[in-house]
N, C-alpha and C. Protein backbone atom coordinates (compact mmCIF):
# COMPACT_ATOMS: atom_id res chain seq x y z
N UNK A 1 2.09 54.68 -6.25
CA UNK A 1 3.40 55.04 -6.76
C UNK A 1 3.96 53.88 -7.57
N UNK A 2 4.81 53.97 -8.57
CA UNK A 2 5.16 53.09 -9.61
C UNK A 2 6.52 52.79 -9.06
N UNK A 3 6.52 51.13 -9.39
CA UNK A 3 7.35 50.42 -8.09
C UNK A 3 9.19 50.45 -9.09
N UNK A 4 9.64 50.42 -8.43
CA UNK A 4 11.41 50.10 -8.72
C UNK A 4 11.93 48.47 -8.01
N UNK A 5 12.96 48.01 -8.63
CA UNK A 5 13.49 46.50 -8.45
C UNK A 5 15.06 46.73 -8.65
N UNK A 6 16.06 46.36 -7.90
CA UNK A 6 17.09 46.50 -7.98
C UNK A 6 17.70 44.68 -8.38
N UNK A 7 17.88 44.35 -9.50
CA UNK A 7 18.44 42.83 -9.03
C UNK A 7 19.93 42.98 -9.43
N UNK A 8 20.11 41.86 -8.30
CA UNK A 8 21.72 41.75 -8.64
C UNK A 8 21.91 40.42 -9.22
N UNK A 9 22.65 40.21 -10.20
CA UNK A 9 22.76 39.96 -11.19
C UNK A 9 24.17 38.99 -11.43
N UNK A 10 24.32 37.95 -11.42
CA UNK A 10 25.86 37.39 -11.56
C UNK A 10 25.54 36.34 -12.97
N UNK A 11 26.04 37.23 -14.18
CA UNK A 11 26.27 36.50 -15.15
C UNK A 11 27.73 36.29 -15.26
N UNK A 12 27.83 36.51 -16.96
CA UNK A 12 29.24 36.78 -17.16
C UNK A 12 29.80 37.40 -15.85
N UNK A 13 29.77 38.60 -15.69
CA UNK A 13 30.28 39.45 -15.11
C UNK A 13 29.32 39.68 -13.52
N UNK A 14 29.34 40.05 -12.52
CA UNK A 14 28.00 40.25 -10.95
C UNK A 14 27.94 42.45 -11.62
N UNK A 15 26.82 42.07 -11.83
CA UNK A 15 26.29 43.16 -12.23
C UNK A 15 24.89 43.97 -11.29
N UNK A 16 24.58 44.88 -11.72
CA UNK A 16 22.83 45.34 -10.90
C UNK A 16 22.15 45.78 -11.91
N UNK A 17 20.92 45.17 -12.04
CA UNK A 17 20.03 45.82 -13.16
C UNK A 17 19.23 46.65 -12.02
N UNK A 18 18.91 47.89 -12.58
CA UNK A 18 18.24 48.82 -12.22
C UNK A 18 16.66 48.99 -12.93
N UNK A 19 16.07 48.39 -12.54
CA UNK A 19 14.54 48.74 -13.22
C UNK A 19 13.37 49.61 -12.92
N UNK A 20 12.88 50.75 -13.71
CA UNK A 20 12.01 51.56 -13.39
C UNK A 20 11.23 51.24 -13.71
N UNK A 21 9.48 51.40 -12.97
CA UNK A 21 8.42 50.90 -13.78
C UNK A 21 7.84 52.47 -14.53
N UNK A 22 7.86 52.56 -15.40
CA UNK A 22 7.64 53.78 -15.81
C UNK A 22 7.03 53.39 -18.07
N UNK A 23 6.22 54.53 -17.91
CA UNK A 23 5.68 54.14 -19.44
C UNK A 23 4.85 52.77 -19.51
N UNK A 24 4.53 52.08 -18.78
CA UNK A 24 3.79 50.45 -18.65
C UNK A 24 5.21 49.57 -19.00
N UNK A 25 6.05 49.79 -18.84
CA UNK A 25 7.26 48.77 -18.66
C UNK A 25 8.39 48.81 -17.80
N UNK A 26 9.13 47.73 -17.43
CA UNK A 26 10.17 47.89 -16.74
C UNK A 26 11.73 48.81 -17.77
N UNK A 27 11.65 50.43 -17.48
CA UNK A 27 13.05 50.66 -17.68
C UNK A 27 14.18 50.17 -17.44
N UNK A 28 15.42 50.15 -17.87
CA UNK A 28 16.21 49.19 -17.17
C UNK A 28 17.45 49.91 -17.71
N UNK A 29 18.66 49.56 -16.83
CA UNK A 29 19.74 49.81 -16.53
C UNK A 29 20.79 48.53 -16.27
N UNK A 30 22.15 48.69 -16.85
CA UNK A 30 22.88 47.87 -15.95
C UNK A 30 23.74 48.49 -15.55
N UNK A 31 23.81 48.13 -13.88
CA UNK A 31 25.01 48.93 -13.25
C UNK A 31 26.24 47.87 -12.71
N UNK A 32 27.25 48.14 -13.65
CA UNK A 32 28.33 47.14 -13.04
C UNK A 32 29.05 47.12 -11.72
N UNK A 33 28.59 47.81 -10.91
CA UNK A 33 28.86 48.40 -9.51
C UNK A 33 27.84 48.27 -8.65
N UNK A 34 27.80 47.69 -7.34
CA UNK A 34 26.82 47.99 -6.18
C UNK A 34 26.89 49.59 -6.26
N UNK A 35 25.18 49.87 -6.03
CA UNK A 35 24.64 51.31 -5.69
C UNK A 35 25.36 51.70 -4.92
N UNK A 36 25.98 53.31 -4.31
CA UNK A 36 26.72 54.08 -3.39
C UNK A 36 25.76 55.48 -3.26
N UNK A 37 25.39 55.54 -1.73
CA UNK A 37 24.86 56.46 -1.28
C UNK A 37 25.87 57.48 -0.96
N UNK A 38 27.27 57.50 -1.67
CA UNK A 38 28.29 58.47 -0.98
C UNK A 38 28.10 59.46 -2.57
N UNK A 39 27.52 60.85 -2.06
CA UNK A 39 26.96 61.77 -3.65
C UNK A 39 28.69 62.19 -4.38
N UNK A 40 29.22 61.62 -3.97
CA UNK A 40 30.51 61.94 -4.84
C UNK A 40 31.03 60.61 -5.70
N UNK A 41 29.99 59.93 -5.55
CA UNK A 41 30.78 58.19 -6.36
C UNK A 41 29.40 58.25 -7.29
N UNK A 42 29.51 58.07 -8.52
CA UNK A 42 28.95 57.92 -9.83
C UNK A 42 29.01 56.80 -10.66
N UNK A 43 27.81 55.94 -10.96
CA UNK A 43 28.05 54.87 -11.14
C UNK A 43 27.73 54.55 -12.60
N UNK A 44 28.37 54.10 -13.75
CA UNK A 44 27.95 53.71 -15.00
C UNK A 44 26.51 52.67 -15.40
N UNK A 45 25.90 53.41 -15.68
CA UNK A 45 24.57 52.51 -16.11
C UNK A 45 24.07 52.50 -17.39
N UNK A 46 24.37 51.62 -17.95
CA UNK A 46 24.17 51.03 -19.43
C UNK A 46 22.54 50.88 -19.71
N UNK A 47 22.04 51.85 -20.33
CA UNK A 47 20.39 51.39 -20.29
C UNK A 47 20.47 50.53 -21.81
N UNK A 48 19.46 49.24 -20.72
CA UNK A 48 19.17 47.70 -21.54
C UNK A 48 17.69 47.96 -22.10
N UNK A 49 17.38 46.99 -22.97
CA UNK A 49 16.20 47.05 -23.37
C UNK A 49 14.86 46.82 -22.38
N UNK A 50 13.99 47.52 -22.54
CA UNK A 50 12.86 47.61 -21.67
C UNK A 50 12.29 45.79 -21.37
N UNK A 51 12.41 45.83 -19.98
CA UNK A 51 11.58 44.48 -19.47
C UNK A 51 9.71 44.47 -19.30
N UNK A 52 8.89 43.23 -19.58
CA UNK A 52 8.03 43.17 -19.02
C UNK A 52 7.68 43.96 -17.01
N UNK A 53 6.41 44.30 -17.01
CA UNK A 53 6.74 44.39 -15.17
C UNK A 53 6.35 43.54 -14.77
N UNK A 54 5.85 42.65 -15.50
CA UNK A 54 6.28 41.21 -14.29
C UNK A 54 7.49 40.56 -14.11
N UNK A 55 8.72 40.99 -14.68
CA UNK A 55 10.26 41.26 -14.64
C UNK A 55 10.81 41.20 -12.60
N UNK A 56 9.60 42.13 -12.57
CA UNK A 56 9.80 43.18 -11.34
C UNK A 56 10.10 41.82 -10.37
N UNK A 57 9.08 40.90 -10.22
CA UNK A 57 9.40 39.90 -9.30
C UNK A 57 10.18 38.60 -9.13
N UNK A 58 11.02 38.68 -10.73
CA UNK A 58 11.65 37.82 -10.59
C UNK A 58 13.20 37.59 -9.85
N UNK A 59 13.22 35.92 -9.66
CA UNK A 59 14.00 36.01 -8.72
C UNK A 59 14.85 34.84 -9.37
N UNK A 60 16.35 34.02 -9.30
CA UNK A 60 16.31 32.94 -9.99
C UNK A 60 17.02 32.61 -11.29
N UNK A 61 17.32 31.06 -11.58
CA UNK A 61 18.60 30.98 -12.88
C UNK A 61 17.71 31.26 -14.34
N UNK A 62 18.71 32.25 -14.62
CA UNK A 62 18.34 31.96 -16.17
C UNK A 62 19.16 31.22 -16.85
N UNK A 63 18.81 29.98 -17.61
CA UNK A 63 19.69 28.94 -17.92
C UNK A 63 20.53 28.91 -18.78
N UNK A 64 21.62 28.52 -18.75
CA UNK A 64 23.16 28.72 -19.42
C UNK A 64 22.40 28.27 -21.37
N UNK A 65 22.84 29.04 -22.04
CA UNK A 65 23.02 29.72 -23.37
C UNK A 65 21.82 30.39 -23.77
N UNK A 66 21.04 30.75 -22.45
CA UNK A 66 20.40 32.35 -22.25
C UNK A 66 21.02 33.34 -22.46
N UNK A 67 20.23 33.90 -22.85
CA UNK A 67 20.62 35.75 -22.62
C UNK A 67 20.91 36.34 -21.08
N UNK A 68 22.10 36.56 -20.45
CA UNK A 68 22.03 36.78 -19.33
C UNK A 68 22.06 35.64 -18.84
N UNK A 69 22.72 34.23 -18.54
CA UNK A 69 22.36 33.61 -17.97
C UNK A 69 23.40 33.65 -16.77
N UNK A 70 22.26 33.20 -15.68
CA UNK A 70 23.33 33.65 -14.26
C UNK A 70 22.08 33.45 -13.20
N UNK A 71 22.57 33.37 -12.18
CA UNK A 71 21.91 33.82 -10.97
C UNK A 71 21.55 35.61 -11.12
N UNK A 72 19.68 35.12 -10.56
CA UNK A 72 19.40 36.97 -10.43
C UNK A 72 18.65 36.42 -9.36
N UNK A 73 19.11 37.63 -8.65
CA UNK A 73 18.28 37.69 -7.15
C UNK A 73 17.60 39.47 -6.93
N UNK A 74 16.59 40.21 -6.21
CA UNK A 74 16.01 41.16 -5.62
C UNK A 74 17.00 41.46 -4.68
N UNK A 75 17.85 42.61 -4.90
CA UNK A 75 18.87 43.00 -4.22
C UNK A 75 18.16 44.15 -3.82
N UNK A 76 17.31 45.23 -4.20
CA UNK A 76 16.24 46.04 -3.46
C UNK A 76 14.88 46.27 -4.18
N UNK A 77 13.84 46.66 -3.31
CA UNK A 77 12.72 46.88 -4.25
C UNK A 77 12.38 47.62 -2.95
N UNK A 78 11.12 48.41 -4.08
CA UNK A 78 10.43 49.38 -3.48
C UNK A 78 9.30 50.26 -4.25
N UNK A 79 8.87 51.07 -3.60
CA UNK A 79 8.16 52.30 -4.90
C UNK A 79 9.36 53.45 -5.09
N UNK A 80 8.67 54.03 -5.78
CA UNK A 80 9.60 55.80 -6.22
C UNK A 80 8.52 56.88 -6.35
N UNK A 81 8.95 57.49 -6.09
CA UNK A 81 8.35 58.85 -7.15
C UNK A 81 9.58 59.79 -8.03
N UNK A 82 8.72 59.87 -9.27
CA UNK A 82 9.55 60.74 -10.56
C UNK A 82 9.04 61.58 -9.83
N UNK A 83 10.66 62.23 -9.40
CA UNK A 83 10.59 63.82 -9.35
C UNK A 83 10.48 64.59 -10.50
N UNK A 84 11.44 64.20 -11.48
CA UNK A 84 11.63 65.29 -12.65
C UNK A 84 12.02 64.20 -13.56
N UNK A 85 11.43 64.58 -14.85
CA UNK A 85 11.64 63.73 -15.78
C UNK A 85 12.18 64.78 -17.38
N UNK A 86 13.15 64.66 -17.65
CA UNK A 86 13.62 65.60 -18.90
C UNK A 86 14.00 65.26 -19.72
N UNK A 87 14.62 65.15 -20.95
CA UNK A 87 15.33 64.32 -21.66
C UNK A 87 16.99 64.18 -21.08
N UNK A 88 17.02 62.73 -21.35
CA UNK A 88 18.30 62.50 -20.61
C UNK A 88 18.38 62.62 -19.24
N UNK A 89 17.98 62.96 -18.65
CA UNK A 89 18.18 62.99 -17.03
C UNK A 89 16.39 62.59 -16.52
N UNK A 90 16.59 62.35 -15.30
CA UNK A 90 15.49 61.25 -14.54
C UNK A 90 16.10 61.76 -13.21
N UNK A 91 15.33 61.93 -12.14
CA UNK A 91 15.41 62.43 -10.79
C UNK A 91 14.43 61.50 -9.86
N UNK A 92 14.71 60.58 -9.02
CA UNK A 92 13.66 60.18 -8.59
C UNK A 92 13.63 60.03 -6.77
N UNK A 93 12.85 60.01 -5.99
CA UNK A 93 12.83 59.94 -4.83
C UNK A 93 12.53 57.98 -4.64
N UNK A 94 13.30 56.98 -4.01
CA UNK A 94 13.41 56.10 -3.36
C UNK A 94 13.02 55.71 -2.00
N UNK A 95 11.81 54.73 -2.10
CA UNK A 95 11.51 54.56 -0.72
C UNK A 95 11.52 52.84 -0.97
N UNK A 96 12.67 52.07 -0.58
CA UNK A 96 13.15 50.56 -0.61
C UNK A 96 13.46 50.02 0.69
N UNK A 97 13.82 48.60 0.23
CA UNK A 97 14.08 47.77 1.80
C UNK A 97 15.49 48.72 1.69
N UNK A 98 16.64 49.22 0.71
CA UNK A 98 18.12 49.29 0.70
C UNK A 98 17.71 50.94 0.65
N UNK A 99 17.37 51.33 -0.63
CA UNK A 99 17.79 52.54 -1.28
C UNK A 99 16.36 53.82 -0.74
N UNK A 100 16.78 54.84 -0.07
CA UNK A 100 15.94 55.64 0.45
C UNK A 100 16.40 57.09 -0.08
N UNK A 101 15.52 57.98 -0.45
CA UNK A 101 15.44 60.09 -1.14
C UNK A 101 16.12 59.59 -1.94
N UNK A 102 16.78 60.69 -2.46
CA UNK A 102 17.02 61.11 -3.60
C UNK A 102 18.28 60.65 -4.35
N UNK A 103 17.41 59.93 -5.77
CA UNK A 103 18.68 59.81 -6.67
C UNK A 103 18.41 60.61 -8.23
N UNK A 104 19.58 60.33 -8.48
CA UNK A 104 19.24 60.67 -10.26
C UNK A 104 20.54 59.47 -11.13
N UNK A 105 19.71 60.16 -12.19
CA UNK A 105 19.84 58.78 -13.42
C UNK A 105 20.60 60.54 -14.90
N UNK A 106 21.95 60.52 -15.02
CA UNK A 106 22.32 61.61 -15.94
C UNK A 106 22.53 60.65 -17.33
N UNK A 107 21.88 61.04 -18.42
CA UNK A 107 22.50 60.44 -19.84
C UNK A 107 23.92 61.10 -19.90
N UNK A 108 24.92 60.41 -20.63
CA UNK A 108 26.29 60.85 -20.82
C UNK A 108 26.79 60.97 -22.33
N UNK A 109 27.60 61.87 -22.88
CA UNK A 109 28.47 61.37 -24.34
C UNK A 109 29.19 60.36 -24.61
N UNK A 110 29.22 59.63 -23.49
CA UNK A 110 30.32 58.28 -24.02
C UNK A 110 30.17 57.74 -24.16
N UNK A 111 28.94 57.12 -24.58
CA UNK A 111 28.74 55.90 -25.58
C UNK A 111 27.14 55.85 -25.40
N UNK A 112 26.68 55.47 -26.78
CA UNK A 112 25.28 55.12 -26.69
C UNK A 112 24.74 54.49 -25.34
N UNK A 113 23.60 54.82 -25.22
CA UNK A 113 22.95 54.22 -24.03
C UNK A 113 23.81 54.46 -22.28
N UNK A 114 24.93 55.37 -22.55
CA UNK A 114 25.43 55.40 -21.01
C UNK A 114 24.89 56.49 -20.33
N UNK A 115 24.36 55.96 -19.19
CA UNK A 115 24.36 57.32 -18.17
C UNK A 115 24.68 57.48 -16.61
N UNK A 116 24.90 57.91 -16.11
CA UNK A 116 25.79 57.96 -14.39
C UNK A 116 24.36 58.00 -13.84
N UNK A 117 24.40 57.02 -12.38
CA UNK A 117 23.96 56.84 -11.54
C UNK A 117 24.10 57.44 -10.24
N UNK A 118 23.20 58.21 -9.66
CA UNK A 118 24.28 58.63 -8.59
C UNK A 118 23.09 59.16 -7.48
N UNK A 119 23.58 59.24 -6.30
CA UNK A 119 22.56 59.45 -4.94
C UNK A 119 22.87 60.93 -4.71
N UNK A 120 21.50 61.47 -4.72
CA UNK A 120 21.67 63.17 -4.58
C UNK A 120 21.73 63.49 -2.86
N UNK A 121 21.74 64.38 -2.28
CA UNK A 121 21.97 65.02 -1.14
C UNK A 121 21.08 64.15 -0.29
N UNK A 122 21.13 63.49 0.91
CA UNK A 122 19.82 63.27 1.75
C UNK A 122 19.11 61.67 1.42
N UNK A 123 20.35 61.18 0.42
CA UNK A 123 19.77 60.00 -0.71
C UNK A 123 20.52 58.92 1.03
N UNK A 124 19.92 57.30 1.24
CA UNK A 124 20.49 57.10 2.42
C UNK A 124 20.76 55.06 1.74
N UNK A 125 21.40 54.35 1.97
CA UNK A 125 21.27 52.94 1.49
C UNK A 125 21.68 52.04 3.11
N UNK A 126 20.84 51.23 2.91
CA UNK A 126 20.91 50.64 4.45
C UNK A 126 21.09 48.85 4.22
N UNK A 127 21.25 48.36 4.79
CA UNK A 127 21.62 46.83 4.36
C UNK A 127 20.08 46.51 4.42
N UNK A 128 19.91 45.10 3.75
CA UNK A 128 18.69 44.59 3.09
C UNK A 128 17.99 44.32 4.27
N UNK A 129 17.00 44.56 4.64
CA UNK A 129 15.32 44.94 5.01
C UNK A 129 14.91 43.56 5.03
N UNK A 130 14.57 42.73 5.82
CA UNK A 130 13.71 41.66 5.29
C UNK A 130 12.32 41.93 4.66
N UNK A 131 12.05 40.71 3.61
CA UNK A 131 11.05 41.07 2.65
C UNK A 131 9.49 41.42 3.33
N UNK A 132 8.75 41.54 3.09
CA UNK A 132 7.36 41.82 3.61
C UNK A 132 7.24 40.25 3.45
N UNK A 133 6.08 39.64 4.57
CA UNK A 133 5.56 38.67 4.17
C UNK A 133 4.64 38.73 3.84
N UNK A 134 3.96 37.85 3.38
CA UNK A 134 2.48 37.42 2.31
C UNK A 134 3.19 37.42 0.97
């Protein structure tokens, strides 16, 4: 299964990039909000330009008059499975140390590149998992 990386993100602003490994690259998202497993809270996600997937494991400063520069840390990771893939909308099942079933990813009209984030029925988020070792 093709893996997902949640980092959280404190540049300018403490943000969450959302990264899918999907197409041989990291998809990506920024969500200016911690994820919410409550299916009535919808979260704005700005899709960013596609990352390398060796993206996936990074952890760590990116240095001031970087792009992004800030503390990024692995706020969840895991695999997925694409449930449904359509234009504009993305459905995926979550199996993470945080984020577990079902979410989706909706494209929106309000501005280039926006689309709502949001945890479908049965979708569950649990505090952070310690990492696997090795």
């Amino acid at each position: 299964m093709p893996r997902f990386v949640i980092h959280r993100h404190h540049a300018s602003r403490l943000h969450y990039d959302l990264r899918l490994e999907m197409d041989g690259v990291l998809k990506s998202w920024a969500v200016p909000k911690e994820p919410s497993a409550d299916t009535k809270v919808r979260r704005l996600a700005i899709q960013v330009d596609d990352h390398p997937l060796s993206y996936a494991d990074f952890e760590g400063e990116i240095a001031e008059g970087q792009y992004g520069a800030g503390n990024v840390e692995i706020w969840d990771t895991g695999q997925y499975e694409l449930v449904e893939r359509q234009d504009g909308f993305l459905r995926v099942r979550f199996s993470g140390r945080r984020l577990n079933g079902p979410w989706k990813l909706v494209k929106t009209q309000f501005a280039p590149g926006s689309w709502l984030f949001a945890a479908s029925r049965g979708a569950t988020m649990g505090p952070a998992a310690p990492a696997p070792a090795g």
